[in-house]
N, C-alpha and C. Protein backbone atom coordinates (compact mmCIF):
# COMPACT_ATOMS: atom_id res chain seq x y z
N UNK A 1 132.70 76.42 49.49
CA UNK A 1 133.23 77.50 50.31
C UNK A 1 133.06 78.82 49.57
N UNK A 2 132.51 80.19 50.14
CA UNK A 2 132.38 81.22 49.70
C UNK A 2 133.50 81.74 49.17
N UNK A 3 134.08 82.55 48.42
CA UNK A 3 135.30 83.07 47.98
C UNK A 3 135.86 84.22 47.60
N UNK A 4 133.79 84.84 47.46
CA UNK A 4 134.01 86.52 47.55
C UNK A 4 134.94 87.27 47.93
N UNK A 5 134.61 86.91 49.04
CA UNK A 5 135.55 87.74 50.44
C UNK A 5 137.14 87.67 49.94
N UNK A 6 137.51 86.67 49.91
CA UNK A 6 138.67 86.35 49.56
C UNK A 6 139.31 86.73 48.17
N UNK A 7 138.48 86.70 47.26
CA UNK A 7 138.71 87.66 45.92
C UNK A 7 138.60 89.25 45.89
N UNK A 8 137.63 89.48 46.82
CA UNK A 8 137.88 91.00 46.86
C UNK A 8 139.01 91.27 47.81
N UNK A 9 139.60 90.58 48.89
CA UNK A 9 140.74 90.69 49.32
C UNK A 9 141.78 90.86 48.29
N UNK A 10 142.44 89.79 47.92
CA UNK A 10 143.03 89.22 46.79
C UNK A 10 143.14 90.65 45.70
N UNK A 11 141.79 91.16 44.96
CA UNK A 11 141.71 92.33 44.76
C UNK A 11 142.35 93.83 44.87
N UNK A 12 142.67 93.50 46.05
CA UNK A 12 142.88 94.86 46.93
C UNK A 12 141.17 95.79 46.79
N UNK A 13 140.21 95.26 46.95
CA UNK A 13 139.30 96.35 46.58
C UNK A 13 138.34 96.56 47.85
N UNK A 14 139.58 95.59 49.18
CA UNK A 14 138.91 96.27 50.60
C UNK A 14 139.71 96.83 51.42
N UNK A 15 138.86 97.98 51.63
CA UNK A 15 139.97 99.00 52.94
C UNK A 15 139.43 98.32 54.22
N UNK A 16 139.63 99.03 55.16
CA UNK A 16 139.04 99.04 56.65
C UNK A 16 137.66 98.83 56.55
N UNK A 17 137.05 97.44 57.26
CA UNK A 17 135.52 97.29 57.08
C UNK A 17 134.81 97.75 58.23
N UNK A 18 133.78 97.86 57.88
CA UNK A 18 132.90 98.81 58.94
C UNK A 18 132.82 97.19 60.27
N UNK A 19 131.55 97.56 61.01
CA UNK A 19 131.32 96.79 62.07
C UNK A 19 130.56 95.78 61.56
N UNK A 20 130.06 94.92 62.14
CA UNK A 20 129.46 93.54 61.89
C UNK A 20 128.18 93.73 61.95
N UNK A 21 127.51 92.70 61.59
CA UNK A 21 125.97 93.00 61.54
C UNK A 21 125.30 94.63 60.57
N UNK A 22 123.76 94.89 61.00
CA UNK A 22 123.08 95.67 60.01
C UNK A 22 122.94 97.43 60.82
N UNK A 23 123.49 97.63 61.97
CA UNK A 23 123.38 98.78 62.72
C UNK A 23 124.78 99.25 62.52
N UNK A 24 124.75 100.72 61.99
CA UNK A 24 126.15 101.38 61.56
C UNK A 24 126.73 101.89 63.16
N UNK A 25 128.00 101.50 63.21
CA UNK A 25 127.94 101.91 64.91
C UNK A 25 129.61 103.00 64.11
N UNK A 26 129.39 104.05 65.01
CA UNK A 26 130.65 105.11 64.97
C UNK A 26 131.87 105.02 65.26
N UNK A 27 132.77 104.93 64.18
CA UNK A 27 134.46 104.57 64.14
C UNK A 27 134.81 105.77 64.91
N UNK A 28 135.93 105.27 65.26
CA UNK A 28 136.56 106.29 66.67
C UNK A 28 137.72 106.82 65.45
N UNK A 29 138.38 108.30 65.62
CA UNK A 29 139.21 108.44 64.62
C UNK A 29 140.55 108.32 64.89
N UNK A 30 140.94 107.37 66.03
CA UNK A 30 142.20 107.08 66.68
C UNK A 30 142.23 105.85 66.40
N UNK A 31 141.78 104.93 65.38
CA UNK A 31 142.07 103.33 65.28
C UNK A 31 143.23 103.16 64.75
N UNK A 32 143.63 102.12 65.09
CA UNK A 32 145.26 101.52 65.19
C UNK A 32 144.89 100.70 64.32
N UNK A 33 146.47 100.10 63.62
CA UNK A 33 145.96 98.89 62.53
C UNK A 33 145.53 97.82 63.78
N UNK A 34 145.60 97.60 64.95
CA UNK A 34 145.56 96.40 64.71
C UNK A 34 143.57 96.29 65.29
N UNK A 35 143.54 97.88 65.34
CA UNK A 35 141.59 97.80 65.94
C UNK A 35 141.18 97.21 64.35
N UNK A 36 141.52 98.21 63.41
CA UNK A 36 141.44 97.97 61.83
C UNK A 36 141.41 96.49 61.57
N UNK A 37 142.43 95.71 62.04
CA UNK A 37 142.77 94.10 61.71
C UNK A 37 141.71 93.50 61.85
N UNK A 38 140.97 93.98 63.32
CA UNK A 38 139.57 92.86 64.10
C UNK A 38 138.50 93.16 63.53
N UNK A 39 138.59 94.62 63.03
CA UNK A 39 137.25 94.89 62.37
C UNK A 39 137.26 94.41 60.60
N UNK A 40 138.31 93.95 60.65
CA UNK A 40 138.14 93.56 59.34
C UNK A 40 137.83 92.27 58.94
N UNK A 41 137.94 91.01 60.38
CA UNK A 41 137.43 89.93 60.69
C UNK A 41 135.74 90.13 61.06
N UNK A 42 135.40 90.93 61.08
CA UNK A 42 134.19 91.15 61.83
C UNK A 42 133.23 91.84 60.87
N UNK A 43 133.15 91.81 59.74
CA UNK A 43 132.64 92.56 58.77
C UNK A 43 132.24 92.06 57.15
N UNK A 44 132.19 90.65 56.74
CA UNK A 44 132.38 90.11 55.70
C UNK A 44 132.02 90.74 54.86
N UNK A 45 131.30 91.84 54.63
CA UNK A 45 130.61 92.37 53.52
C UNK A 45 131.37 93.10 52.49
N UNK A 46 132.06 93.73 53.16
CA UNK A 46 132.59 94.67 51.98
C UNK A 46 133.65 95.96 52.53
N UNK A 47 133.28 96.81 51.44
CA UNK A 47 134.81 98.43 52.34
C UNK A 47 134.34 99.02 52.93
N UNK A 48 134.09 100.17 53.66
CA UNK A 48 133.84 101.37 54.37
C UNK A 48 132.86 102.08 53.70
N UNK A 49 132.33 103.00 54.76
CA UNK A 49 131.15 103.59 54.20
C UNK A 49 130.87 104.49 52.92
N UNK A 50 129.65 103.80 52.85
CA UNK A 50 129.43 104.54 50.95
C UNK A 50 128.12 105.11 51.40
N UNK A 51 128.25 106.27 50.58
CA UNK A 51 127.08 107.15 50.79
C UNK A 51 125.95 106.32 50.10
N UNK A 52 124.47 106.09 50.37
CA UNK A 52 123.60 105.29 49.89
C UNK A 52 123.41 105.19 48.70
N UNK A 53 122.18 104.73 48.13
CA UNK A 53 121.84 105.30 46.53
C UNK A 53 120.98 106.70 46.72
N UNK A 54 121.22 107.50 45.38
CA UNK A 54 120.46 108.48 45.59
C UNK A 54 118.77 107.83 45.10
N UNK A 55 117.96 109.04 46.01
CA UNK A 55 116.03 108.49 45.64
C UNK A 55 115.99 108.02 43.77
N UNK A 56 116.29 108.08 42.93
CA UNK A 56 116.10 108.05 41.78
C UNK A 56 117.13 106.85 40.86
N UNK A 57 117.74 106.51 41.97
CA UNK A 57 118.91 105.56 41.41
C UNK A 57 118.45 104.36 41.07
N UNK A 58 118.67 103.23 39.69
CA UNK A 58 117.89 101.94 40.14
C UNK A 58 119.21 101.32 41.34
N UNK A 59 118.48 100.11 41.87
CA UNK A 59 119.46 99.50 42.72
C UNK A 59 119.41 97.78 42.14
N UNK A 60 118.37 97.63 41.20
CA UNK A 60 118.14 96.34 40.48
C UNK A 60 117.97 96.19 39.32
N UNK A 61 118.76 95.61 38.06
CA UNK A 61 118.13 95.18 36.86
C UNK A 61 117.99 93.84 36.84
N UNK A 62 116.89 93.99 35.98
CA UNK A 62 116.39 91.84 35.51
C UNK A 62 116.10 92.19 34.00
N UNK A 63 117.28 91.41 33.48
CA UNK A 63 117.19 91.33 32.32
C UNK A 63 116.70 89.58 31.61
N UNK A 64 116.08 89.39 30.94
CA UNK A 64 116.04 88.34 29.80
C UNK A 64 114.38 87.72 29.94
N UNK A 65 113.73 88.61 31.14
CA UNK A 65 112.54 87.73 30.87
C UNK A 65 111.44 88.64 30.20
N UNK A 66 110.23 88.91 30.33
CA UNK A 66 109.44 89.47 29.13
C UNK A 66 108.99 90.87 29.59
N UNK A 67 109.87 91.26 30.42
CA UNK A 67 109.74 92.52 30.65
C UNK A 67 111.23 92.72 31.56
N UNK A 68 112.09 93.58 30.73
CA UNK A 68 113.14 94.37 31.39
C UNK A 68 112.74 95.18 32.69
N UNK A 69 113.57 95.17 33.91
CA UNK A 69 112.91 95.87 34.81
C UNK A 69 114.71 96.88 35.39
N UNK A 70 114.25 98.12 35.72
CA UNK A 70 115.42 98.71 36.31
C UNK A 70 114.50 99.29 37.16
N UNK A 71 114.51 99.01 38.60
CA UNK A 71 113.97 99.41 40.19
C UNK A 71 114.78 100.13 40.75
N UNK A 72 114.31 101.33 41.36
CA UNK A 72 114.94 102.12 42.22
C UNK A 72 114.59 101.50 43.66
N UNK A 73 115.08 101.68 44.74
CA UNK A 73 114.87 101.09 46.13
C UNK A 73 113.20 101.48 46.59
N UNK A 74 112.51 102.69 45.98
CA UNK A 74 111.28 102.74 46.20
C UNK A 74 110.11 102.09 45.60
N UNK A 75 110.82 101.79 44.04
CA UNK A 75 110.08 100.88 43.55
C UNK A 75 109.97 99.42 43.47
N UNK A 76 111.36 99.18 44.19
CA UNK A 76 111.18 97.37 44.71
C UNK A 76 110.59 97.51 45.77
N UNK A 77 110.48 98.40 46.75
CA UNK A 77 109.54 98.67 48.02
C UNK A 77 108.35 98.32 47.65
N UNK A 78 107.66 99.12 46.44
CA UNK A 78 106.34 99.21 46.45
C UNK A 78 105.77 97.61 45.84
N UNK A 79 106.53 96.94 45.46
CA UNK A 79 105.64 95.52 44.85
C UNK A 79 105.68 94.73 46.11
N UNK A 80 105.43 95.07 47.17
CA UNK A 80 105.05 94.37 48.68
C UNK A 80 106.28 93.83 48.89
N UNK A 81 106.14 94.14 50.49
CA UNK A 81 107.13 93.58 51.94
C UNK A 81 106.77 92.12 52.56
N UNK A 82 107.51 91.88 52.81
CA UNK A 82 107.81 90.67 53.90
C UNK A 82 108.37 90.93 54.74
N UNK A 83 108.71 90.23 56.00
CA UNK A 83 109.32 90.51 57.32
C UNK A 83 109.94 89.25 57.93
N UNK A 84 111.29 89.16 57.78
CA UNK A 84 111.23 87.46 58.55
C UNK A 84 112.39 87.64 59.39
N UNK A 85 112.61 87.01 60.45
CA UNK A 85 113.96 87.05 61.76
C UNK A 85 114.37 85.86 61.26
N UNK A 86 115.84 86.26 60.93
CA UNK A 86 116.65 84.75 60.68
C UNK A 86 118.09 85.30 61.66
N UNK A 87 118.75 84.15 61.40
CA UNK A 87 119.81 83.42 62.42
C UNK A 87 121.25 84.26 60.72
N UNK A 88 121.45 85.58 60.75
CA UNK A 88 122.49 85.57 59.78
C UNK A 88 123.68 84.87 59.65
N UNK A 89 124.18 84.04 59.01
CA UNK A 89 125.06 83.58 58.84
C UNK A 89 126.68 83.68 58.57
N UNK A 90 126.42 84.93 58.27
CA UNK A 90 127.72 85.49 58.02
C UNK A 90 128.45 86.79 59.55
N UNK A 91 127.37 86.90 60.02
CA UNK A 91 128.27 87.64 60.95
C UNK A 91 127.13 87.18 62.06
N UNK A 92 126.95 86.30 62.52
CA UNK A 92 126.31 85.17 63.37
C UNK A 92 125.53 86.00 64.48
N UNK A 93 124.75 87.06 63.64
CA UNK A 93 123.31 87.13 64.59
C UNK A 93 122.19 87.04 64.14
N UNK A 94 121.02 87.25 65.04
CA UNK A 94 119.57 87.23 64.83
C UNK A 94 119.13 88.33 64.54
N UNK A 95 118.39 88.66 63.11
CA UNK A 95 118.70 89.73 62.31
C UNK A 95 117.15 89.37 62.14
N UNK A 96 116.71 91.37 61.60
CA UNK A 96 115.27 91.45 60.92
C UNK A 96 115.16 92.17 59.88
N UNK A 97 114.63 90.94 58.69
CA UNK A 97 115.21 92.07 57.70
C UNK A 97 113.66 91.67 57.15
N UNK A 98 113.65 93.03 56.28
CA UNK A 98 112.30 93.26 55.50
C UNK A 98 112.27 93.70 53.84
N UNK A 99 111.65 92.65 53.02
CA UNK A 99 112.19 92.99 51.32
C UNK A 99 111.15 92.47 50.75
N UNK A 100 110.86 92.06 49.32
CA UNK A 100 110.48 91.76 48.47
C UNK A 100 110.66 90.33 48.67
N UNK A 101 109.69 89.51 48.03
CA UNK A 101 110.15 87.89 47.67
C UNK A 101 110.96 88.11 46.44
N UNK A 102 111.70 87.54 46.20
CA UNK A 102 112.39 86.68 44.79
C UNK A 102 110.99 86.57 43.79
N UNK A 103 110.33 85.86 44.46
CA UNK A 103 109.14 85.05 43.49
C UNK A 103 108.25 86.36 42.91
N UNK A 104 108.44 87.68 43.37
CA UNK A 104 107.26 88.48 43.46
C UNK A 104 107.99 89.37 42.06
N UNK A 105 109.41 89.55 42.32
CA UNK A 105 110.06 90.42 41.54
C UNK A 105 110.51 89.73 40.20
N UNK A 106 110.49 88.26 40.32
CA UNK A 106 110.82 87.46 39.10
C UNK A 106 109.39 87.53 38.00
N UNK A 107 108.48 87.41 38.68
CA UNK A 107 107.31 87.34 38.16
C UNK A 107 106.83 89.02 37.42
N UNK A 108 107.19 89.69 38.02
CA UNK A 108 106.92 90.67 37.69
C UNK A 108 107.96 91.38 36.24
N UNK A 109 109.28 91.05 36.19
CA UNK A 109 110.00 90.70 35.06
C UNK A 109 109.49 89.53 34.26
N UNK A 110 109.02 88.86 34.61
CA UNK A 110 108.10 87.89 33.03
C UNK A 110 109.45 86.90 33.16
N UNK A 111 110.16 86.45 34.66
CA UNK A 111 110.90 85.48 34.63
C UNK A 111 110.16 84.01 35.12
N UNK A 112 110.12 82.78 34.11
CA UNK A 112 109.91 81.52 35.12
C UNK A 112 110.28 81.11 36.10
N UNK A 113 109.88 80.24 36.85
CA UNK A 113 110.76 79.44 38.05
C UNK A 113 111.39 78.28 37.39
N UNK A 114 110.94 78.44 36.00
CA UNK A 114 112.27 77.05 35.30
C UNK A 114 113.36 77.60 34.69
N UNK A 115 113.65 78.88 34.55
CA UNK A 115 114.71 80.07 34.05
C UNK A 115 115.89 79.60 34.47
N UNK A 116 117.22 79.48 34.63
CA UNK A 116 118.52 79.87 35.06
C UNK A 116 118.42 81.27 35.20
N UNK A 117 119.13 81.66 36.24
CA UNK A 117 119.25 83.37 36.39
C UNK A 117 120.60 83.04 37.15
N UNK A 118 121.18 84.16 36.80
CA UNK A 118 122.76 84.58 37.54
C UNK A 118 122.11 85.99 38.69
N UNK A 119 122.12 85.95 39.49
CA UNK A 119 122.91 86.90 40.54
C UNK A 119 123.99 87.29 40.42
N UNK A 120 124.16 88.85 40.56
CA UNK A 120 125.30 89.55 40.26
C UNK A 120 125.20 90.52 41.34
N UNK A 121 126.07 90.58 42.23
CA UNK A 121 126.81 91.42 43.15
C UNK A 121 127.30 92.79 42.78
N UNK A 122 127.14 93.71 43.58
CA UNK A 122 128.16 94.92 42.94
C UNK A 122 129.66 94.74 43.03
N UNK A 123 130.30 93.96 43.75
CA UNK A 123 131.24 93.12 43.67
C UNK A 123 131.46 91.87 42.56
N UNK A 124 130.97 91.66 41.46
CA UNK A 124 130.84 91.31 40.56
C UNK A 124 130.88 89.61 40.97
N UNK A 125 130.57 89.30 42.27
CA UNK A 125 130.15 87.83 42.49
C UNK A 125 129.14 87.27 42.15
N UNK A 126 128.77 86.91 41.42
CA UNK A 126 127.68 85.53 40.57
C UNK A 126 127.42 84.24 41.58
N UNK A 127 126.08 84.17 41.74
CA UNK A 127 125.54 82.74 41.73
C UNK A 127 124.28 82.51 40.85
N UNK A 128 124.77 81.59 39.85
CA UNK A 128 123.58 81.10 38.87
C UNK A 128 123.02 79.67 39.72
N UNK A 129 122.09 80.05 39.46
CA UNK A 129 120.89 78.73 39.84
C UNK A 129 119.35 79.14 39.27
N UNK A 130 118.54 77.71 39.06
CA UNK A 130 117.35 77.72 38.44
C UNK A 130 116.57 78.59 39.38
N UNK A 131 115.85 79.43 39.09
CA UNK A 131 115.08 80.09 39.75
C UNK A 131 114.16 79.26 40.96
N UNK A 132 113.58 77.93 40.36
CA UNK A 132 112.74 77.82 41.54
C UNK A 132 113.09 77.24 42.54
N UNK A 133 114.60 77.00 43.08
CA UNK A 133 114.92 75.98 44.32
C UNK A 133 115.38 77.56 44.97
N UNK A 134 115.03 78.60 44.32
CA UNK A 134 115.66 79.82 45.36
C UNK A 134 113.93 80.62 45.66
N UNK A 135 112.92 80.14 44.78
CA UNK A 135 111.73 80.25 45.20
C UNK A 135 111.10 79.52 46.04
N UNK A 136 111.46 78.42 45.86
CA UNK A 136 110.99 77.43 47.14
C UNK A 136 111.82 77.75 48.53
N UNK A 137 112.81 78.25 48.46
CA UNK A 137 113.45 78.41 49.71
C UNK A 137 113.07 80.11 50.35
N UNK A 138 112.41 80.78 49.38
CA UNK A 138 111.62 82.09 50.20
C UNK A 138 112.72 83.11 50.19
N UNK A 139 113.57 82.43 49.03
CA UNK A 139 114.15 83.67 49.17
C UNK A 139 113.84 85.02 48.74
N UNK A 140 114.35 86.04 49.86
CA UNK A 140 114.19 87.65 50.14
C UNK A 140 115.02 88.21 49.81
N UNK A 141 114.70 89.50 48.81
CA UNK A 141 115.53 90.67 48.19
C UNK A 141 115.57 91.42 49.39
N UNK A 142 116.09 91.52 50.30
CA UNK A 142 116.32 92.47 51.33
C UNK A 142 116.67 93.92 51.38
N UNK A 143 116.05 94.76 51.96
CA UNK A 143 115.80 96.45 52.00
C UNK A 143 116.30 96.99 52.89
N UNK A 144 116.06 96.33 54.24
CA UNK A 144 115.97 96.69 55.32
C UNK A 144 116.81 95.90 56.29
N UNK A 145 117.46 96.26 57.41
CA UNK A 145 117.81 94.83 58.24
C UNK A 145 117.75 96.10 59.63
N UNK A 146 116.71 95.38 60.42
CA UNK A 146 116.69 95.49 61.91
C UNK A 146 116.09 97.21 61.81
N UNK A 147 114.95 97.35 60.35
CA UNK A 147 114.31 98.51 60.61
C UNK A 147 115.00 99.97 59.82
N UNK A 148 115.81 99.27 59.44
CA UNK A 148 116.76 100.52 58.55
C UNK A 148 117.74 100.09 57.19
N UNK A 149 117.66 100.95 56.46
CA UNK A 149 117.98 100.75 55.11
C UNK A 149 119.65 99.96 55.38
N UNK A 150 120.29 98.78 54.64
CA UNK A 150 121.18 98.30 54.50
C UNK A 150 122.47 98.84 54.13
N UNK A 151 123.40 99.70 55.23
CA UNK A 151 124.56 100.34 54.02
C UNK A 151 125.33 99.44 52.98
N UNK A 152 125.78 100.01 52.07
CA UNK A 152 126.90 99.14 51.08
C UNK A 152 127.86 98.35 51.66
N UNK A 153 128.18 98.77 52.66
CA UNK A 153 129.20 98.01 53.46
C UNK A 153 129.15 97.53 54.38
N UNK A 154 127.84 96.81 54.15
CA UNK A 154 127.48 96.04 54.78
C UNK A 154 126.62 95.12 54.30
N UNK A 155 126.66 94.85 52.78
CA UNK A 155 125.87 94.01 52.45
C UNK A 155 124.65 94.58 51.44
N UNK A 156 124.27 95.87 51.51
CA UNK A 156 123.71 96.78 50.69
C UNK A 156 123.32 97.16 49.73
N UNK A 157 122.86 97.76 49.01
CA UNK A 157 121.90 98.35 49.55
C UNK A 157 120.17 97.48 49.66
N UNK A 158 120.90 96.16 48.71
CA UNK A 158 119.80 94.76 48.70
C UNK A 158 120.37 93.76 48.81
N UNK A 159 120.13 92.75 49.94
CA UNK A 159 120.95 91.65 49.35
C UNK A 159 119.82 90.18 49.54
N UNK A 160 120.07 89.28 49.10
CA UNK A 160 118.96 87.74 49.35
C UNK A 160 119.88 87.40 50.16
N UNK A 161 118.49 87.34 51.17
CA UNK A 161 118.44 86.29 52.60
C UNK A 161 117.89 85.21 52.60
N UNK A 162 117.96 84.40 53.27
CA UNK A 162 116.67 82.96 53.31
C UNK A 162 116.50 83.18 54.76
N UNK A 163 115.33 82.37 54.86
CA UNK A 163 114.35 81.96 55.83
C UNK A 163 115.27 80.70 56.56
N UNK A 164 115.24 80.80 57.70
CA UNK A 164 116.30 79.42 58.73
C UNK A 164 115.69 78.26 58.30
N UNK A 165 116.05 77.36 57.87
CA UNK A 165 115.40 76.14 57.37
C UNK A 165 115.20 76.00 55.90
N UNK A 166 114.92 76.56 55.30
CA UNK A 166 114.83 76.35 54.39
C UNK A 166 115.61 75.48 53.20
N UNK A 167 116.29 75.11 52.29
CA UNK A 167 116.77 74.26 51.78
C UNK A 167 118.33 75.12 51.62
N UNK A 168 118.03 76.40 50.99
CA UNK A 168 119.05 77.29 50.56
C UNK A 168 119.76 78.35 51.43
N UNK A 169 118.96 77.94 52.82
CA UNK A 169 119.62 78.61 54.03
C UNK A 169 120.66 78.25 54.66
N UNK A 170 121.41 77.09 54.08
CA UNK A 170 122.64 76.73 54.55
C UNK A 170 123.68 77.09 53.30
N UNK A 171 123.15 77.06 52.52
CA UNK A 171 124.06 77.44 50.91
C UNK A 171 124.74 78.89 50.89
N UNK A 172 125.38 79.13 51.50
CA UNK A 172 126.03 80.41 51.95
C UNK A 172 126.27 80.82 50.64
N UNK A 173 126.69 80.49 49.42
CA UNK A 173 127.08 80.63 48.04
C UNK A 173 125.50 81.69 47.56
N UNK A 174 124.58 81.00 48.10
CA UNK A 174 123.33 81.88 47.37
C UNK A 174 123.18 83.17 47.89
N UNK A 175 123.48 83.39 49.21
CA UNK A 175 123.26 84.93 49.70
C UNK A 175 124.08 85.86 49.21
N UNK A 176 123.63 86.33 48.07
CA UNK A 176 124.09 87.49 47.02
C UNK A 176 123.69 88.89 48.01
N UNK A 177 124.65 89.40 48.53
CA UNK A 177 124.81 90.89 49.28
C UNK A 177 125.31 91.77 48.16
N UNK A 178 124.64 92.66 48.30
CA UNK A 178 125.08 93.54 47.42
C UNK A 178 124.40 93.23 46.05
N UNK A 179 123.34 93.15 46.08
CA UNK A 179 122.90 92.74 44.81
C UNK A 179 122.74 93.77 43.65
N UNK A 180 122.97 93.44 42.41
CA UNK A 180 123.42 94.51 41.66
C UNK A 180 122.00 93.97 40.35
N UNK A 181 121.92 92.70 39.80
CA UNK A 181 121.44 92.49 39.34
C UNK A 181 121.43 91.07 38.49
N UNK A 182 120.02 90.45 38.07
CA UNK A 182 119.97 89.57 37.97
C UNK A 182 119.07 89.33 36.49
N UNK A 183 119.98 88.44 35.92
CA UNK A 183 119.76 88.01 34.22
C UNK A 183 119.30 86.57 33.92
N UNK A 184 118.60 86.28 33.19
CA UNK A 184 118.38 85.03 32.75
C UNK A 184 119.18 84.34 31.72
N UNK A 185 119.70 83.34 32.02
CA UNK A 185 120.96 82.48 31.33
C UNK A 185 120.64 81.51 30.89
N UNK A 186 119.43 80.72 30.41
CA UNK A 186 119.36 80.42 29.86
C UNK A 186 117.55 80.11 29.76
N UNK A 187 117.19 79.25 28.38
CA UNK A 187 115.75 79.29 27.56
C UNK A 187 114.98 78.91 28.85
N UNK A 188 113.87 78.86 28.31
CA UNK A 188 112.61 78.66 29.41
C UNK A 188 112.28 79.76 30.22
N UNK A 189 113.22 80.88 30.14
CA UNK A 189 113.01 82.24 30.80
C UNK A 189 112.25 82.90 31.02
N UNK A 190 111.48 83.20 29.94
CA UNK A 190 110.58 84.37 30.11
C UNK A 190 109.10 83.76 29.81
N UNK A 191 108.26 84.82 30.57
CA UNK A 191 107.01 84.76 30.73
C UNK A 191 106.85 83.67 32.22
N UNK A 192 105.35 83.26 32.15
CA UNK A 192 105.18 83.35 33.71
C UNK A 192 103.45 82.67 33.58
């Protein structure tokens, strides 16, 4: 069972959450707690709106394999796109999101697919797993969802998606939203 959610509750480190899904839709400035209550069922990601990253900001580090990498959102852009429609799982629609492979950005840090790597959230949620059962499952550093950049609060400004079917597309634990950055934890790491 996921637990994020529930630790950043727990936290106190969520206000009023925005709307569901990847399209920012406009809060009315007359909400009542209890509009506040539904939208806060309706929103798993995170708090209220955050201004994006600025053009120059990284939005990714990969540390431990044979090349340190800190990416700004233009420069995980530029090591090639993908495009895939999946079934989102967390706020249960049919979503289009467009990112980087896993496999493209690991490789390019000098990480193996026999590595351990932790995922790290800007919410400081972790999922470690061997790199290649999250390469075999296609998983996507996500940029984009439905044509437009991902706000923070909503999952933002990158987060890994899978492909419907895939092995790790039911593993709700692996879809790291908010991805902050990802380290290698243990030997066999580096190089490629």
């Amino acid at each position: 069972m996921r637990t994020r959610f529930l630790a950043a509750v727990a936290a106190g480190t969520l206000g009023v959450l925005g709307p569901a899904g990847c399209t920012a839709t406009p809060q009315s400035d007359d909400a009542s707690p209890a509009s506040a209550a539904s939208a806060s069922t309706s929103n798993p990601y995170g708090i209220g709106p955050i201004d994006p990253p600025a053009a120059g900001q990284p939005v990714l580090t990969l540390t431990g394999g044979s090349t340190p990498l800190s990416l700004t959102l233009d420069q995980l852009n530029a090591l090639g796109s993908t495009t895939i429609t999946i079934d989102e799982p967390f706020v249960k629609l049919r979503e289009t999101y467009r990112g980087v492979p896993l496999a493209t950005v690991l490789q390019k840090a000098g990480i193996a697919e026999t590595a351990t790597i932790d995922t790290v959230g800007l919410d400081d949620y972790h999922y470690v797993s061997t790199a290649k059962p999250m390469i075999e499952s296609q998983a996507l550093i996500a940029t984009e969802c439905n044509g437009a950049p991902i706000p923070y609060d909503q999952g933002g400004p990158i987060r890994i998606v899978f492909p419907n079917g895939t092995p790790l597309s039911s593993l709700l634990d692996a879809w790291n939203w908010s991805l902050a950055s990802i380290t290698v934890t243990s030997p066999g790491g580096a190089g490629s």
